[in-house]
Protein backbone atom coordinates (compact mmCIF):
# COMPACT_ATOMS: atom_id res chain seq x y z
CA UNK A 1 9.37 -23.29 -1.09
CA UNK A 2 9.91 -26.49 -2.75
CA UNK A 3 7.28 -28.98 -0.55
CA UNK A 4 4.23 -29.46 -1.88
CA UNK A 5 1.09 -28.37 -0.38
CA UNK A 6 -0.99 -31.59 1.30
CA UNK A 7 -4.71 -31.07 2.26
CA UNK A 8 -6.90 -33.52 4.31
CA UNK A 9 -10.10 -34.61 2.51
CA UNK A 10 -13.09 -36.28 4.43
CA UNK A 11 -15.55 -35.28 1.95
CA UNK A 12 -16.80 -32.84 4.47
CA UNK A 13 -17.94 -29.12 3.83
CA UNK A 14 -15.00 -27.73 5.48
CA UNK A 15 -12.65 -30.35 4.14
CA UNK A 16 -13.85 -29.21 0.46
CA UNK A 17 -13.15 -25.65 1.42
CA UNK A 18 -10.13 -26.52 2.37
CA UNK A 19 -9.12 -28.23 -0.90
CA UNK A 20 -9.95 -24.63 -2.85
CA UNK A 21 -7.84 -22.70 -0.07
CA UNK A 22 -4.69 -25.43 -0.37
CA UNK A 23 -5.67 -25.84 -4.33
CA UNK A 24 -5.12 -21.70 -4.51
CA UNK A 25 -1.83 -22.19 -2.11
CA UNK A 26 0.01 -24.08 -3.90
CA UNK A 27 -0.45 -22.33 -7.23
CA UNK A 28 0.80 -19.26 -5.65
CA UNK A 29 3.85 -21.30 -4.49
CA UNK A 30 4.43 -23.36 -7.78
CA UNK A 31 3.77 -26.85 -5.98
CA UNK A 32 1.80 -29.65 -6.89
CA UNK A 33 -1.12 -30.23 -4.53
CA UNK A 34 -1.23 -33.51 -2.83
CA UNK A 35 -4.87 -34.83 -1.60
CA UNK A 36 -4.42 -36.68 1.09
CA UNK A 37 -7.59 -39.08 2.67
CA UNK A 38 -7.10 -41.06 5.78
CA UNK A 39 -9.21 -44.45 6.01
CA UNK A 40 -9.52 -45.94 9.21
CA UNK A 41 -10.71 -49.59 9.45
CA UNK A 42 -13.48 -50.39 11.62
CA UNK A 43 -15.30 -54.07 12.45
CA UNK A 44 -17.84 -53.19 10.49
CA UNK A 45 -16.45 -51.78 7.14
CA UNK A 46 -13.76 -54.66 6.87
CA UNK A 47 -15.13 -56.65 3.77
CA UNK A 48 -14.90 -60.78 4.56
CA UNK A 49 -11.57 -62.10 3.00
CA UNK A 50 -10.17 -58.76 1.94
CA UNK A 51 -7.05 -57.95 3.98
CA UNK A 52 -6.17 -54.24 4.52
CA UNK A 53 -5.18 -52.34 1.92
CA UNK A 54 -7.85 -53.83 -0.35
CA UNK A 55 -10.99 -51.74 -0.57
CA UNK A 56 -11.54 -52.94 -3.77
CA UNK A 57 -14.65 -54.97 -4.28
CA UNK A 58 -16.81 -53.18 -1.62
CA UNK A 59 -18.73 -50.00 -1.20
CA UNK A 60 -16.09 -48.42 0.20
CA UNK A 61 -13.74 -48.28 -2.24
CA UNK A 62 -16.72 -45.73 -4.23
CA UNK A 63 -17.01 -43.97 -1.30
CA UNK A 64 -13.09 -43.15 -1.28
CA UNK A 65 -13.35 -42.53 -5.20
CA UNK A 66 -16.11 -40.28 -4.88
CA UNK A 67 -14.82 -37.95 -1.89
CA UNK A 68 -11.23 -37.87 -3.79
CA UNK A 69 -13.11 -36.97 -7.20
CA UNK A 70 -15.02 -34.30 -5.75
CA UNK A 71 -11.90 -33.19 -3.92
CA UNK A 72 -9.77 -32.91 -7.56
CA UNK A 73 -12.97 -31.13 -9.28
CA UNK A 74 -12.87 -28.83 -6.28
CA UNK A 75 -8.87 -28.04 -6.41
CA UNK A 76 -8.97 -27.71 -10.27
CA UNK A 77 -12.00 -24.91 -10.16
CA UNK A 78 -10.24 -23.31 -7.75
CA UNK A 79 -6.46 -23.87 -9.40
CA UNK A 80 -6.59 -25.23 -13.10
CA UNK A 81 -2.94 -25.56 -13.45
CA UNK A 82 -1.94 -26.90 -10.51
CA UNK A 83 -0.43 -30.68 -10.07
CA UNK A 84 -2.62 -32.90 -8.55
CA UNK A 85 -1.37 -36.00 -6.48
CA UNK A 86 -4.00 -38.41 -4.07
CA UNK A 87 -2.83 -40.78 -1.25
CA UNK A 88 -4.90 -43.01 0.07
CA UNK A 89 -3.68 -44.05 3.54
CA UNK A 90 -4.68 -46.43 6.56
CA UNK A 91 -4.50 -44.74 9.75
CA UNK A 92 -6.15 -42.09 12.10
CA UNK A 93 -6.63 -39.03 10.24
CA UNK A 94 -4.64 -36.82 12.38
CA UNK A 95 -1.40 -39.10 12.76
CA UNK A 96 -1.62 -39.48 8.75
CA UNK A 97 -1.35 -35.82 8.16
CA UNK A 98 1.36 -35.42 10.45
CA UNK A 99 3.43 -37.89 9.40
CA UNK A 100 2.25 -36.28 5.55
CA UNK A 101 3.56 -33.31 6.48
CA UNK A 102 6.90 -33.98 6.47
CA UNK A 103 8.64 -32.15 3.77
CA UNK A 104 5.82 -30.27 2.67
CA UNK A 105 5.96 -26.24 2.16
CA UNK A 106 1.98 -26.53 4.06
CA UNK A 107 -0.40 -28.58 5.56
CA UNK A 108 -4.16 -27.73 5.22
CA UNK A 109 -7.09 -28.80 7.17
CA UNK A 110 -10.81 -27.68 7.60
CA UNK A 111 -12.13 -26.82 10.77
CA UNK A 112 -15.86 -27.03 10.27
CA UNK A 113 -16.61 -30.15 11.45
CA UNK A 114 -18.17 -30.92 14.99
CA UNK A 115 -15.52 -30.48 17.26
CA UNK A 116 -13.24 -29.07 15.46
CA UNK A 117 -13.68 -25.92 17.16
CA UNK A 118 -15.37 -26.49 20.42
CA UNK A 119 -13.24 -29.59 21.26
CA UNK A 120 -10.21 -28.42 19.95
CA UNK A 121 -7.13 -30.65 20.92
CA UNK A 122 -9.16 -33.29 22.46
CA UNK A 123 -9.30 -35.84 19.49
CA UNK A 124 -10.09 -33.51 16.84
CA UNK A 125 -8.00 -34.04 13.35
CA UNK A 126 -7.34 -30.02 12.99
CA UNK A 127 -5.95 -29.08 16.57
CA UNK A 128 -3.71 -32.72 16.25
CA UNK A 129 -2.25 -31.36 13.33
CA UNK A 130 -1.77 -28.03 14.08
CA UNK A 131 -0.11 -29.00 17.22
CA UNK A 132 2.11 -31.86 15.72
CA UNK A 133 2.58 -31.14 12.30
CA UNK A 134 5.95 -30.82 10.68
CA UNK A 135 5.42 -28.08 8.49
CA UNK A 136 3.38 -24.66 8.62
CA UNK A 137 -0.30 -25.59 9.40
CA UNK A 138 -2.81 -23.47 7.98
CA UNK A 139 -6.33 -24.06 9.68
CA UNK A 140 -9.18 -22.68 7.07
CA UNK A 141 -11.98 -21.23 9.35
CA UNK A 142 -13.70 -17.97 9.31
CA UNK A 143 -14.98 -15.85 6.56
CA UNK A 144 -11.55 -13.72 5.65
CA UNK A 145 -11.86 -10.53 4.23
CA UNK A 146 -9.52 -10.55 0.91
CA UNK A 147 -7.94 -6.96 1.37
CA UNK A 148 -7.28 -7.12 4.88
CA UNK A 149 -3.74 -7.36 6.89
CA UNK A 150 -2.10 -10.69 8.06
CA UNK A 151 -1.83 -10.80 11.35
CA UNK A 152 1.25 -11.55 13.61
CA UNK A 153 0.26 -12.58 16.71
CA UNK A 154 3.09 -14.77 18.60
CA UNK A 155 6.15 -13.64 19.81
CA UNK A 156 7.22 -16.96 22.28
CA UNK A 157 10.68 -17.65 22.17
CA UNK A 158 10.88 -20.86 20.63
CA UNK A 159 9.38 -19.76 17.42
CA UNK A 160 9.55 -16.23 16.50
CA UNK A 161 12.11 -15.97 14.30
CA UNK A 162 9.80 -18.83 12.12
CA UNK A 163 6.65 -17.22 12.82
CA UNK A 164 7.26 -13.54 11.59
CA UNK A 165 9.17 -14.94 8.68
CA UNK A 166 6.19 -16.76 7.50
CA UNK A 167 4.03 -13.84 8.39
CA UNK A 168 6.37 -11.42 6.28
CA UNK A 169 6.25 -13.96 3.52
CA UNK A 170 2.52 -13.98 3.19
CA UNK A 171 2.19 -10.39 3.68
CA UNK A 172 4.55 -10.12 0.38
CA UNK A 173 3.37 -12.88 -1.79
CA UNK A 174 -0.20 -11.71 -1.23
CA UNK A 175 0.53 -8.06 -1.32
CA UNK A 176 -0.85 -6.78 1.79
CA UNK A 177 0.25 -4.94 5.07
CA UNK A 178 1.20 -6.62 8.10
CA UNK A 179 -0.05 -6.08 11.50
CA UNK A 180 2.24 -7.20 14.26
CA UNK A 181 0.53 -7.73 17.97
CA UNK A 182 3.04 -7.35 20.52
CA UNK A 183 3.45 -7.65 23.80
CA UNK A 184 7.29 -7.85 24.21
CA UNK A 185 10.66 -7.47 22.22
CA UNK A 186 10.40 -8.34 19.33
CA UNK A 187 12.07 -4.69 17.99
CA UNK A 188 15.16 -7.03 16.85
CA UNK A 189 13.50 -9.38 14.12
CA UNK A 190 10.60 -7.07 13.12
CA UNK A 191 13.31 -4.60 12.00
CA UNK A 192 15.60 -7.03 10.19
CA UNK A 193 12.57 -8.54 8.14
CA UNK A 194 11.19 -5.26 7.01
CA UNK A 195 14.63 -4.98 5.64
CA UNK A 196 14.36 -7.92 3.72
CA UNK A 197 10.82 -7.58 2.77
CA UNK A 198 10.87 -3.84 1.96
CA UNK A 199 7.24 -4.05 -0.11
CA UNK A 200 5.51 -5.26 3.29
CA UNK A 201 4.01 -2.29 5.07
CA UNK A 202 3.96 -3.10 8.94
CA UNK A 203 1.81 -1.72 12.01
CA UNK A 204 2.58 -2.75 15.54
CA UNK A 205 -0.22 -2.68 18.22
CA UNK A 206 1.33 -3.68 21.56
CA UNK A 207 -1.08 -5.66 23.53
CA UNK A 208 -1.10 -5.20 27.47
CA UNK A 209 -1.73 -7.88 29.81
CA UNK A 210 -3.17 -11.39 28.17
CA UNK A 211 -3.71 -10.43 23.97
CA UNK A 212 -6.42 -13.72 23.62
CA UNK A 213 -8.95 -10.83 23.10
CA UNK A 214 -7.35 -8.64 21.12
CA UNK A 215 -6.41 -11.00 18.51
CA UNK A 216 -9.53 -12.65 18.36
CA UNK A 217 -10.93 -8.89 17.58
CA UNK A 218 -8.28 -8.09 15.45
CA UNK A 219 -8.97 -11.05 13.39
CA UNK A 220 -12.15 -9.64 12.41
CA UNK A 221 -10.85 -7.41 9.59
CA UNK A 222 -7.80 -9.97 8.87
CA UNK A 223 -7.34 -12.88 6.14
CA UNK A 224 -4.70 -14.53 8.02
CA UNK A 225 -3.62 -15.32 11.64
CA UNK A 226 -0.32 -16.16 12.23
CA UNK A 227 0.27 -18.05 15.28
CA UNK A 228 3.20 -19.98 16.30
CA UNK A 229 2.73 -23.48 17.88
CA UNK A 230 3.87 -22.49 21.29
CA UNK A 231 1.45 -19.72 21.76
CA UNK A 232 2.18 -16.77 24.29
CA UNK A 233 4.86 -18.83 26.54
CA UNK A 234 6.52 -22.26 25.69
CA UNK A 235 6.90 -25.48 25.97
CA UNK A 236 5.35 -28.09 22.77
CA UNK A 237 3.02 -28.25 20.99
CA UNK A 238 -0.31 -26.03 21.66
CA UNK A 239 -0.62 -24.82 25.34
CA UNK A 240 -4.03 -25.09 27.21
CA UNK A 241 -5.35 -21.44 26.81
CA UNK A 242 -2.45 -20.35 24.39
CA UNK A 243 -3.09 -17.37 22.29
CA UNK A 244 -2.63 -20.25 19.53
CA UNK A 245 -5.71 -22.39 20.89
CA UNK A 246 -7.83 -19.28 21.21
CA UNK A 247 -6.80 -18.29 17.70
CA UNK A 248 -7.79 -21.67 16.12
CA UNK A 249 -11.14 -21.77 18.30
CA UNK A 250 -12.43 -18.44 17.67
CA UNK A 251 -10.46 -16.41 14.48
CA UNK A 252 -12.90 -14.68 11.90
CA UNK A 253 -9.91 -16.16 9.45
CA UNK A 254 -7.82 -19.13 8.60
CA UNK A 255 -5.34 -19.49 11.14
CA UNK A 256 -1.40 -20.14 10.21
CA UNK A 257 0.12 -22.15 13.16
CA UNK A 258 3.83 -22.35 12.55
CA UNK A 259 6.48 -24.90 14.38
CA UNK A 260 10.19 -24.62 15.11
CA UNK A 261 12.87 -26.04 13.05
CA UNK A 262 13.08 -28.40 15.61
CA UNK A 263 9.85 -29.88 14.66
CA UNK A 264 11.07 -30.11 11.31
């Protein structure tokens, strides 16, 4: 993976999280780490005779500073070696990740603000982006626990092949087993990536009738969910009621929401 790893920072709890999780992600993957901070112009914030982009001069310009030095003393705790980049960009936060995503190997986003769970995909930054974004999304939620399984849990049509590869990959680079939910054939890729992945250990637990449940439980003792964007039946982006949407609302653990090629 040559992309570098981009993480939205707000300043928020969650977004700071986030920076350690995407901080740790892209030292794994030998990236730099781009922080990326999304500054939306209001009426009231606009500074008389300064045109955007000029924050200079006012308050907010501190503010910006601030949230992105916190952000870099977070990511270099977490990550000492890692590259650090910072973009500062106009724009509504979810749109500016999206379009950031492009090219990168991973996108990372908290979900801890309000409505980032409970409101998913109705104006919040993290379901936008996991439902838009151009790369893998990973979603940082959830209190993980470090020796457990990731989790397959999407077999649509549209982006299988993507989503178990990614799954297999993380099972490998962080030397765990994977657990594969299933609830039709999937017998055909599962076999040909446990050739190519030899080292990852898999466990299939088919899943009768609708799996929202039983990946929600099965989350419990997981440090990664691995969704693909189309949840359990098609079309784009993140169907109402999708096993993806239920993963990303209710998951003990981050969530990875991956996209076609087409998306790419």
């Amino acid at each position: 993976m040559s992309g570098q790893v981009v993480v939205g920072v707000d300043g928020s709890t969650s977004s700071l999280v986030a920076v350690e999780v995407a901080a740790r992600e892209a030292d794994r993957r030998g990236v730099r780490l781009q922080l990326a901070h999304a500054f939306e112009w209001t009426f009231g914030s606009v500074p008389d005779g300064v045109p955007p982009w000029d924050p200079g001069g006012a308050d907010t310009s501190a503010s910006v500073s601030g949230t992105l030095t916190e952000a870099e003393r977070r990511a270099r705790r977490a990550a000492p070696h890692v590259v650090i980049t910072h973009e500062v960009l106009v724009g509504e936060p979810g749109a500016v990740l999206e379009t950031e995503s492009r090219g990168a190997s991973l996108t990372v986003v908290g979900s801890g603000r309000p409505g980032w769970s409970n409101g998913l995909l109705h104006g919040s930054v993290a379901g936008q982006v996991a439902a838009h974004g151009r790369c893998p999304v990973l979603v940082v939620r959830g209190r993980p626990d470090p020796t457990g399984p990731v989790l397959l849990a999407d077999e649509a049509a549209q982006t299988a092949r993507e989503t178990a590869e990614f799954a297999f990959a993380e099972a490998a680079a962080r030397g765990v087993e994977l657990v594969a939910l299933r609830k039709r054939g999937l017998a055909g890729t599962v076999s040909e990536l446990q050739r190519k992945y030899p080292e990852v250990t898999v466990h299939h637990r088919w899943v009768r009738g609708r799996p929202h449940r039983a990946v929600v439980e099965a989350s419990a003792d997981a440090q990664l969910v691995v969704v693909g964007a189309h949840g359990w039946g098609g079309g784009a982006g993140l169907l109402p009621g999708s096993v993806a949407q239920t993963a990303l609302r209710h998951a003990h653990c981050p969530v990875a929401v991956v996209h076609g090629r087409e998306r790419r």
